[in-house]
Protein backbone atom coordinates (compact mmCIF):
# COMPACT_ATOMS: atom_id res chain seq x y z
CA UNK A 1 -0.46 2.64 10.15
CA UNK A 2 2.99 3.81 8.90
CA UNK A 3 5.16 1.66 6.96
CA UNK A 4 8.91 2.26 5.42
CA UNK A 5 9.37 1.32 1.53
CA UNK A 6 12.47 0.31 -0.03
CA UNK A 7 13.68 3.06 -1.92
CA UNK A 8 13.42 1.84 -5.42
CA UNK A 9 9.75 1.37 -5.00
CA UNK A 10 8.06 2.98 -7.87
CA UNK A 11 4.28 4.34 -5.75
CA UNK A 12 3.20 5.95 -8.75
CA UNK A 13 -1.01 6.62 -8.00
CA UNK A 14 -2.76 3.83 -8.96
CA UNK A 15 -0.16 1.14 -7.77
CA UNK A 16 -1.44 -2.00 -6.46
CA UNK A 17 0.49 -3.93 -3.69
CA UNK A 18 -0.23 -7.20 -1.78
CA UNK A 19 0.95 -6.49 1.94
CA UNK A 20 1.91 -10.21 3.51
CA UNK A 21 -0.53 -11.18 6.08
CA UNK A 22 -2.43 -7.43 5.52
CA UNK A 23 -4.10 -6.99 2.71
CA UNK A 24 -3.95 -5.66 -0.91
CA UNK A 25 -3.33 -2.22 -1.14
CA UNK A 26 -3.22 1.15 -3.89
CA UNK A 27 -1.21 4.35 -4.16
CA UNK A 28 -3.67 6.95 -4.21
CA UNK A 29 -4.64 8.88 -7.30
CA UNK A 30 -4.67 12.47 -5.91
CA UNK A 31 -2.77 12.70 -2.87
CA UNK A 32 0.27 10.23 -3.33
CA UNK A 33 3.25 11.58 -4.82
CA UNK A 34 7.05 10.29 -5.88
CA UNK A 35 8.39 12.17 -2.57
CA UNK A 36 5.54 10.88 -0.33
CA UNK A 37 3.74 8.03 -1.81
CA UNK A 38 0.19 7.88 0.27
CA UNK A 39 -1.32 4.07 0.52
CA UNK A 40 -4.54 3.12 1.36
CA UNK A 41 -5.55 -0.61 2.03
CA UNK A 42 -8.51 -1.59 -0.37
CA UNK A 43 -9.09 -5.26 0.86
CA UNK A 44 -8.73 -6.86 4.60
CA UNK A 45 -7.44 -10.56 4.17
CA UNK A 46 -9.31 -12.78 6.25
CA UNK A 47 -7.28 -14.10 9.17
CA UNK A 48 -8.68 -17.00 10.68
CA UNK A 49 -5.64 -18.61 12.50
CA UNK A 50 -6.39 -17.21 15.76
């Protein structure tokens, strides 16, 4: 998955995010930096609309 950031978002590694209807996600410690901040998702929410 790709995503676009604003650009004042501060990914430092270690970051934790709550995507809407995604998940809850974290900058990663070795191979995120301020030019390319790499996020992984750490926790599926449950969907159970459909």
């Amino acid at each position: 998955m790709n995503a676009w950031l604003e650009p004042g978002t501060r990914a430092e590694p270690g970051a934790v995010w709550q995507f809407e209807r995604l998940g809850y996600f974290v900058a990663d410690r070795e191979d995120s930096t301020p030019e390319r901040p790499v996020i992984n998702r750490a926790v599926t929410l449950r969907d159970t609309w459909a």
